[in-house]
Protein backbone atom coordinates (compact mmCIF):
# COMPACT_ATOMS: atom_id res chain seq x y z
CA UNK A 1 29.26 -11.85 2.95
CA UNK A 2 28.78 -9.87 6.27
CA UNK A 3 25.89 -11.61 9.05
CA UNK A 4 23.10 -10.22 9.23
CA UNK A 5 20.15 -10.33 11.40
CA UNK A 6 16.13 -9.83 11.86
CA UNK A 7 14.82 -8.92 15.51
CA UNK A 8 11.67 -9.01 16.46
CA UNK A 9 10.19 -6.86 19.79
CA UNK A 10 9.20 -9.79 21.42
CA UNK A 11 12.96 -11.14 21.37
CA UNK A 12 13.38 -13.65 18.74
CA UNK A 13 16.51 -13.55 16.32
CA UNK A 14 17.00 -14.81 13.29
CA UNK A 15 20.30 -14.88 11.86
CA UNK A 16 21.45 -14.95 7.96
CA UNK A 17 23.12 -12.92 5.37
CA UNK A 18 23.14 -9.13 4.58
CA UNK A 19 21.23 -8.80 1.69
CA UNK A 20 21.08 -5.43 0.05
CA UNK A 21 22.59 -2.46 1.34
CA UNK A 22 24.44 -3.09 5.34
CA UNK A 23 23.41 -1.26 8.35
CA UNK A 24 20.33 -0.69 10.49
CA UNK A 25 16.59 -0.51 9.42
CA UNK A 26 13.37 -0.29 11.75
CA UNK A 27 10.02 -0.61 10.50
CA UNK A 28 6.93 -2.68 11.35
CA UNK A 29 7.14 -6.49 10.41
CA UNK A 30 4.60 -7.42 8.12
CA UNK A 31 4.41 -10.53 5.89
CA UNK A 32 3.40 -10.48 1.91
CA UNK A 33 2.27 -13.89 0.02
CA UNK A 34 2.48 -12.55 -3.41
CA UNK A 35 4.58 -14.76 -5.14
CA UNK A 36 5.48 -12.67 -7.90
CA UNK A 37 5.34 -8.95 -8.59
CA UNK A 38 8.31 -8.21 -5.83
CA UNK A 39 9.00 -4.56 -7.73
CA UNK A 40 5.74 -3.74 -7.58
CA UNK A 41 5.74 -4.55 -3.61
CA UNK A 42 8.83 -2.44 -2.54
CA UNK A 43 8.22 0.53 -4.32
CA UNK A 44 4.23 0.88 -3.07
CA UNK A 45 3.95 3.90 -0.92
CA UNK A 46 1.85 2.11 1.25
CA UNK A 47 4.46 -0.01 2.82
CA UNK A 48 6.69 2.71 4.13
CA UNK A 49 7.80 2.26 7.37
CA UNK A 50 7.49 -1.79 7.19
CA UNK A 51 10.11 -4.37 7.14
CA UNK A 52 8.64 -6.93 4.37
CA UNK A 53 8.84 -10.74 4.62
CA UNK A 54 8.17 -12.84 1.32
CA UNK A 55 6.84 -15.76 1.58
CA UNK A 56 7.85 -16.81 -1.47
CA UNK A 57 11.11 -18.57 -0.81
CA UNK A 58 12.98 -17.42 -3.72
CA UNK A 59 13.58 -13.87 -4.73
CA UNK A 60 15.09 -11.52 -7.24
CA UNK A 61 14.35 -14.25 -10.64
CA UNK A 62 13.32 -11.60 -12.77
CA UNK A 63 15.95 -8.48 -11.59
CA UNK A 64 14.49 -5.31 -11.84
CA UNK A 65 13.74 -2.48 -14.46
CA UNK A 66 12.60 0.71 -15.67
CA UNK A 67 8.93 -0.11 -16.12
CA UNK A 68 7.22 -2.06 -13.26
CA UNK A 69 8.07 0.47 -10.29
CA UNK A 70 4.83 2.17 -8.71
CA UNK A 71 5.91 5.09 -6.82
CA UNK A 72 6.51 7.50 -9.86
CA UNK A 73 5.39 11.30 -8.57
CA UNK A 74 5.47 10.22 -4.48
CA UNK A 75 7.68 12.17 -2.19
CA UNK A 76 11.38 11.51 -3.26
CA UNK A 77 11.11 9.73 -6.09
CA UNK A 78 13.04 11.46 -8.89
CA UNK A 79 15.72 12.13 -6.02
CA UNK A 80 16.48 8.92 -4.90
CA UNK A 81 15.13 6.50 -7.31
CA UNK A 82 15.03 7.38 -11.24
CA UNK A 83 12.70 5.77 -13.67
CA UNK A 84 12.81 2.77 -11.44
CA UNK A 85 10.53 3.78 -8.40
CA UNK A 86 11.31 4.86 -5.21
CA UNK A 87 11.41 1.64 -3.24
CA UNK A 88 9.69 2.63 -0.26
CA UNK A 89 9.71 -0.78 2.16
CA UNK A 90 11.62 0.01 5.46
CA UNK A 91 13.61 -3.22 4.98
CA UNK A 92 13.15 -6.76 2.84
CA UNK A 93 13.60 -9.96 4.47
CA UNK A 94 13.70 -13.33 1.97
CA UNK A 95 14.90 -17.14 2.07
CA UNK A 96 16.78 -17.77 -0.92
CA UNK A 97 18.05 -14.54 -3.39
CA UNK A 98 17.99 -15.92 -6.70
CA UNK A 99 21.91 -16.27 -7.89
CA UNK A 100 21.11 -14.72 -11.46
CA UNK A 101 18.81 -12.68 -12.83
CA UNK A 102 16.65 -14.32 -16.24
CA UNK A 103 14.78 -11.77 -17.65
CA UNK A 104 15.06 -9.94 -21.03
CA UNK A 105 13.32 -6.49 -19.36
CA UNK A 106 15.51 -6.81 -16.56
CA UNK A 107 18.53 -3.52 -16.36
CA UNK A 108 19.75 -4.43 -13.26
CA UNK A 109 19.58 -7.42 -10.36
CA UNK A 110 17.41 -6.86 -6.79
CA UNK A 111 20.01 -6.62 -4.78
CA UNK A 112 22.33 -4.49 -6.72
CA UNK A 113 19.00 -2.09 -6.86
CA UNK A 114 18.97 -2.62 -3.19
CA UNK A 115 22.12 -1.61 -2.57
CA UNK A 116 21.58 1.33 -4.98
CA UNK A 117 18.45 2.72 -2.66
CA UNK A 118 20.32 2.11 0.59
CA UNK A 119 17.58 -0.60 1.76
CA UNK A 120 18.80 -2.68 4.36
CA UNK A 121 17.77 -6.29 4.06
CA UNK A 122 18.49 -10.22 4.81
CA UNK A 123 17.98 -13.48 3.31
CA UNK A 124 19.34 -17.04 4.33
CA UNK A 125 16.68 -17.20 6.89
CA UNK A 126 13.47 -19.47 7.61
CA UNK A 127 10.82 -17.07 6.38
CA UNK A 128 8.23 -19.67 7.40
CA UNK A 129 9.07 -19.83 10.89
CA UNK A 130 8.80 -15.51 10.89
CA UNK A 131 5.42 -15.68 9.02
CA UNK A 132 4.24 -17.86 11.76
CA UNK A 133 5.12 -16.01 14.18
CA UNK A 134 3.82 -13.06 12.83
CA UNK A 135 0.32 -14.57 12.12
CA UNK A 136 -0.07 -16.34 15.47
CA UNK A 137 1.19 -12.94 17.36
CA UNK A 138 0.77 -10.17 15.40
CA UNK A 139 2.49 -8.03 13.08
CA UNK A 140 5.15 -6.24 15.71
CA UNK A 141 8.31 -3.81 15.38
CA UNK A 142 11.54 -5.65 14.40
CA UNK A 143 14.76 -4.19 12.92
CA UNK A 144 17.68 -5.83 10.75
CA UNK A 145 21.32 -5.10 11.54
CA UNK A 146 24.26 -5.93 9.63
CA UNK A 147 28.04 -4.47 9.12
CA UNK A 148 28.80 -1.80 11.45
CA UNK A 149 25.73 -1.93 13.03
CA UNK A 150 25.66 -5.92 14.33
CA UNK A 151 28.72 -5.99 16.60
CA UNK A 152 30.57 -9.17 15.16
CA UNK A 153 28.47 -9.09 11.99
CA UNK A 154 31.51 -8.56 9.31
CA UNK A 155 33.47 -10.83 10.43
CA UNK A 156 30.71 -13.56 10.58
CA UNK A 157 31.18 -14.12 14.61
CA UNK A 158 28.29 -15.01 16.61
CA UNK A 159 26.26 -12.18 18.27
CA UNK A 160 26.36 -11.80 22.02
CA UNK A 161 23.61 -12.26 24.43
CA UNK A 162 24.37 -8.33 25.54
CA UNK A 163 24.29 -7.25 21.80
CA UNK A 164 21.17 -8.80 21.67
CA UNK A 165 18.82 -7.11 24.69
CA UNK A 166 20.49 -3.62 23.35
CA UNK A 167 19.30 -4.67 19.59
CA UNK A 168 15.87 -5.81 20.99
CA UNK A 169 16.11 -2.72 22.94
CA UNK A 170 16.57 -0.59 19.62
CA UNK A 171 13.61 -2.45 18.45
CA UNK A 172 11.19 -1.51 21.23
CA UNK A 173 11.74 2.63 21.14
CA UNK A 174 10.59 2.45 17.94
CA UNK A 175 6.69 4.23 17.61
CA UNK A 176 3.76 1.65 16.99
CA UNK A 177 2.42 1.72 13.40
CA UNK A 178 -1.02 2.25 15.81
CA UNK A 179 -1.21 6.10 15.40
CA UNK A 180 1.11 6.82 12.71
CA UNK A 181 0.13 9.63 10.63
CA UNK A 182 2.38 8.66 7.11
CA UNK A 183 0.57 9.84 4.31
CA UNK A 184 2.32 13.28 4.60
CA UNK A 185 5.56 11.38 4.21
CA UNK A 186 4.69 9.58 1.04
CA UNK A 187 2.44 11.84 -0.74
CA UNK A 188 3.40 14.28 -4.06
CA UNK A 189 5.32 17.24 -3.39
CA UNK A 190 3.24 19.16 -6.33
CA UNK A 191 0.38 18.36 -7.80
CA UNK A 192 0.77 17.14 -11.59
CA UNK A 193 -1.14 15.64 -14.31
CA UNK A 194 -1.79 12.34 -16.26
CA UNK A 195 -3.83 12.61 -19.18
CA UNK A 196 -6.21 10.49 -20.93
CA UNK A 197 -4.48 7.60 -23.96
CA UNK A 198 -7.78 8.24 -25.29
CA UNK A 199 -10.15 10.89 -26.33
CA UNK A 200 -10.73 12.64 -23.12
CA UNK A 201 -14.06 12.56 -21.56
CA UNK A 202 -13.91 13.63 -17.76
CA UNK A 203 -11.59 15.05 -15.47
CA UNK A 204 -11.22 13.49 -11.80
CA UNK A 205 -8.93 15.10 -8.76
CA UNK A 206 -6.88 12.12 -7.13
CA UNK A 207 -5.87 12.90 -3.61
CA UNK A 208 -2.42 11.24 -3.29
CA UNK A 209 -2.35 9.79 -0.25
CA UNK A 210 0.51 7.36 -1.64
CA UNK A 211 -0.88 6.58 -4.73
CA UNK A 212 0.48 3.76 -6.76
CA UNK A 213 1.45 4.60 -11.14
CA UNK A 214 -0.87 2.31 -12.44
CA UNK A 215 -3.95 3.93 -10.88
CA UNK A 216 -4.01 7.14 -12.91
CA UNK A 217 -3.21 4.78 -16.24
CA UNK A 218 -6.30 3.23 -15.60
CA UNK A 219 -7.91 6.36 -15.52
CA UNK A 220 -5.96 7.65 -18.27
CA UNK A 221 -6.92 4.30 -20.78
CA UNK A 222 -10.82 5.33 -20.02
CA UNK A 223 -10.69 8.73 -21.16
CA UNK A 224 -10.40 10.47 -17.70
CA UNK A 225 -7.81 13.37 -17.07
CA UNK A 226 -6.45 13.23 -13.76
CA UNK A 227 -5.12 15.63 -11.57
CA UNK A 228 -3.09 14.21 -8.80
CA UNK A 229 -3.40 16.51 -5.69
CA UNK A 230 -1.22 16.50 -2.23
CA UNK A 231 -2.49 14.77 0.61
CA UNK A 232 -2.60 18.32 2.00
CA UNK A 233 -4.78 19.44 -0.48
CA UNK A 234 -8.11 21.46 0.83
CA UNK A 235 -11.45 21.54 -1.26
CA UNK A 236 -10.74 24.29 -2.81
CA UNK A 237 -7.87 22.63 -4.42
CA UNK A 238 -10.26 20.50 -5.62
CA UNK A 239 -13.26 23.22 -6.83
CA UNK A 240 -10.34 25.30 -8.89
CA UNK A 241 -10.17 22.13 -10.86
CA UNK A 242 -13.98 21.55 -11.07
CA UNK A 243 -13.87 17.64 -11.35
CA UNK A 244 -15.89 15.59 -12.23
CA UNK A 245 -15.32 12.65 -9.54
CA UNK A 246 -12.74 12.54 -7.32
CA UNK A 247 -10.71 9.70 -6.28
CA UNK A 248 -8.99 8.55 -3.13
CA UNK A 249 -5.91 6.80 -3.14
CA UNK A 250 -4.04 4.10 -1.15
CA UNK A 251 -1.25 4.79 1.43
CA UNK A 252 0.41 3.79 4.72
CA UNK A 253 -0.56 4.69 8.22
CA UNK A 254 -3.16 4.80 10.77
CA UNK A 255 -6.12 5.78 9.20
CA UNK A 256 -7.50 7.13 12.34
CA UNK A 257 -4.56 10.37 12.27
CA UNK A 258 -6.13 11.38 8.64
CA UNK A 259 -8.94 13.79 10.10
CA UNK A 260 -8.03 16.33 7.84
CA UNK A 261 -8.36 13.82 4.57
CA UNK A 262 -11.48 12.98 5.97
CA UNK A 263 -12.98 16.19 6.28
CA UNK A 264 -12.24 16.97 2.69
CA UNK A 265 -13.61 13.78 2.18
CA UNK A 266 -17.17 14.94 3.64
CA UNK A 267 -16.74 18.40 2.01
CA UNK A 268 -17.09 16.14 -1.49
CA UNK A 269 -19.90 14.21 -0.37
CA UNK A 270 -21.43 17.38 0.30
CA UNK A 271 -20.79 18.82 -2.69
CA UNK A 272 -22.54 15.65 -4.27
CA UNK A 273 -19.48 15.16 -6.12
CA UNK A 274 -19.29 11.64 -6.88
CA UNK A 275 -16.33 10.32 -4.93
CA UNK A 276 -14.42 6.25 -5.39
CA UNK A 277 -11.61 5.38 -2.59
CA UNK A 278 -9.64 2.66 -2.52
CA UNK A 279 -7.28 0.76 0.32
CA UNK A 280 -6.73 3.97 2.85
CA UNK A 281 -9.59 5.69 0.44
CA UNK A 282 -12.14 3.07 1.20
CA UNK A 283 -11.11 3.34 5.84
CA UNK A 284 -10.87 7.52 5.20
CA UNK A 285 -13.98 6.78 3.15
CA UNK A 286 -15.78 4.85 5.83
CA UNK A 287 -14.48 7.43 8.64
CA UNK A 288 -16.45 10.13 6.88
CA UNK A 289 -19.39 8.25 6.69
CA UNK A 290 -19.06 7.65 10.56
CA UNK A 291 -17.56 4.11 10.76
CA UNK A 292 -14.73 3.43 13.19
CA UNK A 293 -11.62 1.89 11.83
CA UNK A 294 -9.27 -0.96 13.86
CA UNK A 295 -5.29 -2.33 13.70
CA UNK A 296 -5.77 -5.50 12.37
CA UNK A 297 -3.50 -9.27 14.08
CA UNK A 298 -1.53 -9.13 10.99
CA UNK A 299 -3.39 -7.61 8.16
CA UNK A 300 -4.03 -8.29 4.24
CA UNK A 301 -0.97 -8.54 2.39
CA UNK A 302 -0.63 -10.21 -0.94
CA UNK A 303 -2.09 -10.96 -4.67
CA UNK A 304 -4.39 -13.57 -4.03
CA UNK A 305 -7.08 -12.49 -1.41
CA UNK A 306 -10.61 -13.24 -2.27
CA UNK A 307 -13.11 -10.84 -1.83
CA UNK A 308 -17.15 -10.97 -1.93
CA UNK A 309 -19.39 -8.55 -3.50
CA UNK A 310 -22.41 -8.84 -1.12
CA UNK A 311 -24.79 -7.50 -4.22
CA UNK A 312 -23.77 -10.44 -6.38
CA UNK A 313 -21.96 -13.23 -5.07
CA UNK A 314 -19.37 -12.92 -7.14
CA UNK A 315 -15.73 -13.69 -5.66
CA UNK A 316 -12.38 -11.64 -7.21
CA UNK A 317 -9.35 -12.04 -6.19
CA UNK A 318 -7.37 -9.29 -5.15
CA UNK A 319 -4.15 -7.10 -4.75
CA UNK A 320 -3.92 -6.37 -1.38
CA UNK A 321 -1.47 -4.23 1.40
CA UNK A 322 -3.57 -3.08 4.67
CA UNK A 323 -3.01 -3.43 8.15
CA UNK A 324 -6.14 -1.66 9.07
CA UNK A 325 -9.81 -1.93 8.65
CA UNK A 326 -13.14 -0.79 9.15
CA UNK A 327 -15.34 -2.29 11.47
CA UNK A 328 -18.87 -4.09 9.92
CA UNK A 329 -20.29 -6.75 8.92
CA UNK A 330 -21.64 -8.39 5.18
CA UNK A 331 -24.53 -6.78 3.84
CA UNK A 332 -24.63 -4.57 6.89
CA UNK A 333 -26.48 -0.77 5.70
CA UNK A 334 -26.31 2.25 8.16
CA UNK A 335 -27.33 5.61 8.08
CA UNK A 336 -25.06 8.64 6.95
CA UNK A 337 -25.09 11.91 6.57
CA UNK A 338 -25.26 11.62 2.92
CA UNK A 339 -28.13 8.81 2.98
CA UNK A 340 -27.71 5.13 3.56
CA UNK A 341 -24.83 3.51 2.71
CA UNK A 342 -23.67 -0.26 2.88
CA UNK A 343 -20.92 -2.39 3.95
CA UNK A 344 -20.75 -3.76 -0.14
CA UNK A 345 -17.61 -6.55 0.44
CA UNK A 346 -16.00 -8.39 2.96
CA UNK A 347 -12.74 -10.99 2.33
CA UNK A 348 -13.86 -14.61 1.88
CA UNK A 349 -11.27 -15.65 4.28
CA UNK A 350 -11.96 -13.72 7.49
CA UNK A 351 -15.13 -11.79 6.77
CA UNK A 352 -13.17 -8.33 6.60
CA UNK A 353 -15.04 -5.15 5.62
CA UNK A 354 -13.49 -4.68 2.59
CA UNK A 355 -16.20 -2.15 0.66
CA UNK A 356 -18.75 0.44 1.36
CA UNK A 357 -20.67 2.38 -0.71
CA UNK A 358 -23.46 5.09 -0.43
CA UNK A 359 -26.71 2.94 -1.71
CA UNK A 360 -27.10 6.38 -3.51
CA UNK A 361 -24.20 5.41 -5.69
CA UNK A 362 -22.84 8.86 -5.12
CA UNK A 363 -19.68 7.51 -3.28
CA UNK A 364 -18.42 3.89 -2.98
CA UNK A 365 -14.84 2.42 -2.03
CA UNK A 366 -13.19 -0.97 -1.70
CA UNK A 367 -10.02 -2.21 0.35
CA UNK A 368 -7.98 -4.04 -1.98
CA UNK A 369 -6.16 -2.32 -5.37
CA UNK A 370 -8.08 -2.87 -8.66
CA UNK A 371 -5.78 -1.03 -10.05
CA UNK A 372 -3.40 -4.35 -9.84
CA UNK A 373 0.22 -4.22 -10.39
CA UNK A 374 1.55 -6.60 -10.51
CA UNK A 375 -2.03 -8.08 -10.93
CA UNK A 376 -4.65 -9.92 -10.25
CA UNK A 377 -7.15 -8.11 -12.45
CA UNK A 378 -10.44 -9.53 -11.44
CA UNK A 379 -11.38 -5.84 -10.07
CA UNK A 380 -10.30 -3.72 -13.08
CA UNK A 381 -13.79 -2.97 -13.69
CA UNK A 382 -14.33 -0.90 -10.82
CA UNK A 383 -12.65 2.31 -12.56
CA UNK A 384 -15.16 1.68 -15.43
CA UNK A 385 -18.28 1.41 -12.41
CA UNK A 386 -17.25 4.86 -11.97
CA UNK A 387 -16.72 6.10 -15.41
CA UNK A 388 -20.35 4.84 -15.29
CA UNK A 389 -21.35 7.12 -12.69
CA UNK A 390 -19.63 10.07 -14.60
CA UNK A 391 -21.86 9.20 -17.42
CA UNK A 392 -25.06 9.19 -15.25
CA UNK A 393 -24.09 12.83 -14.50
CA UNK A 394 -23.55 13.74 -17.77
CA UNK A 395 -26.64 12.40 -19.40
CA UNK A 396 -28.69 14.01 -16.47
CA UNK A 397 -26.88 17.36 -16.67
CA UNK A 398 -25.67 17.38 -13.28
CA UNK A 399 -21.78 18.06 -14.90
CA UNK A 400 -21.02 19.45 -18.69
């Protein structure tokens, strides 16, 4: 088993064992404390570009399969990836690969999918000691290098002082994740369609910005028929289809590139077409309702974030995968274009804006993923809050 090892811009090494496929990878560093749900992680759109640690220290229990991958439709995906998702991390670091795979669903173990994908990763290292780095300095560029691409790596030798500096070197020319405009990258090729699992009842245009499978089969179990758009899509994309809500999805990058998501974004508003965002949908949200967004120490990354709705009280805890946020405060209301609107959650843990809504109820968005895979599902009902605001158009005759 060839070495292996993770380097981080501001010079620390950590050395351990190729894991996955051998080579180079450069991506952001970025930390996730989920400890289960590891297929749902590496194939979410929004962490292209990012070199994931786990925190969980061991990996790969459960193998992989057919069902639980969550980039079916993004950019690539029947290409590269089959039924299985397009795993769309830059890289995967973890402590200690499971040595066999116990699951009945499984069709295949991590690594060998991995290996399959061409994702370069590493294990055998202190994850702990990297997740405290990263939290005390930041999230920060970092590469992994194994094989050919770690002088002494296959034969196990020990990596010179010179082959570091050039690797940390290699590390540094990489762009900042401040000012990268990804959703392009991620996003459908086509549009295409989910229907409803039920009787159908409304129709809602979902601007893939790196949407995640499960979020149109929410839609779909509720009745609603959705129509999954490009990220390049303009409004009258959207009018053809004559929706009755539209929907704006998660996905990677600097929120503060997507001007031309966010102008489509006020051209709904104006339209009074009622509009729900999550994750990037709830900063490109907030941008087009004149809030400033911010890179974040080290972000929100995990399945057990708890989040306060300001209205009630009430405390969910939540998927989560941002490293950027919109600037506010609990409770906080401002003026709009479109009316007043309200900073509607923040994260119990560091008071993060993590919803807004128009106090209109034409529009709202939240930061974290009710649409939950691989769970929590404390904020499942949000897709129904807006199936409720369908209805209210309905039963008033703004929409047949």
């Amino acid at each position: 088993m060839s070495t292996a090892v993770l380097v981080l811009e501001n010079g620390q090494v950590f050395t351990g064992r190729a894991y996955g496929a051998v080579g180079e990878t450069l991506g952001e560093a970025v930390f996730c404390t989920a400890m289960t749900g590891y297929q749902e992680t590496l194939t979410d759109p929004s962490y292209h570009r990012q070199i994931v640690v786990a925190t969980a220290p061991q990996i790969g229990n459960t193998g992989w399969n057919t069902e639980d991958g969550e980039s079916t439709g993004s950019a690539g995906s029947d290409a590269d990836s089959g039924d299985s998702g397009k795993i769309w991390v830059a890289g995967y670091a973890v402590r200690n690969p499971t040595r066999r795979v116990s699951s009945w669903r499984a069709t295949t173990s991590l690594e060998d999918e991995l290996v399959r994908q061409g994702i370069v990763g590493i294990s055998g290292i202190d994850t702990r000691t990297v997740v405290r780095i990263l939290r005390d300095h930041g999230s920060m560029r970092a590469g992994v290098f194994s094989g050919a691409a770690l002088p002494g790596g296959e034969t196990g030798g020990r990596v010179s002082d010179a082959a570091v500096d050039e690797l940390v070197g290699r590390v540094r020319d990489q762009p900042s994740m401040s000012g990268a405009d990804l959703a392009g990258e991620v996003t459908t090729a086509e549009g295409y369609v989910v229907e409803p699992t039920t009787e159908h009842r409304y129709t809602v245009a979902a601007v893939d910005l790196g949407i995640k499978t499960n979020t149109p089969r929410m839609f779909a179990e509720r009745g609603v028929r959705v129509h999954v758009l490009p990220a390049s899509a303009g409004f009258d994309a959207i009018r053809d289809i004559a929706p009755d809500g539209v929907f704006l999805s998660n996905g990677p990058g600097d929120p503060a590139t997507a001007d031309a998501v966010v102008g489509l974004t006020r051209e709904v508003l104006g339209a009074d077409i009622p509009l729900f965002g999550i994750c990037f949908g709830n900063q490109i949200f907030g941008r087009a309702l004149g809030r400033s967004t911010y890179k974040m120490k080290f972000g929100h990354r995990g399945i057990n974030i708890p989040v306060i709705d300001h209205a009630t009280g009430a405390v969910s805890i939540t998927a989560q995968n941002h490293g950027f946020a919109l600037e506010g405060e609990a409770g906080e209301e401002f003026d709009t274009d479109f009316g007043r609107a309200r900073v509607s959650h923040v994260c119990a843990n560091d008071g993060t804006v993590e919803g807004v809504e128009l106090l209109s109820g034409r529009g709202f968005s939240v930061q974290y993923h009710p649409e939950a895979a691989a769970g929590p599902h404390d904020a499942a009902y949000l897709f129904d809050k807006f199936v409720t605001v369908l209805d209210g158009d309905r039963a008033h005759g703004t929409r047949a």
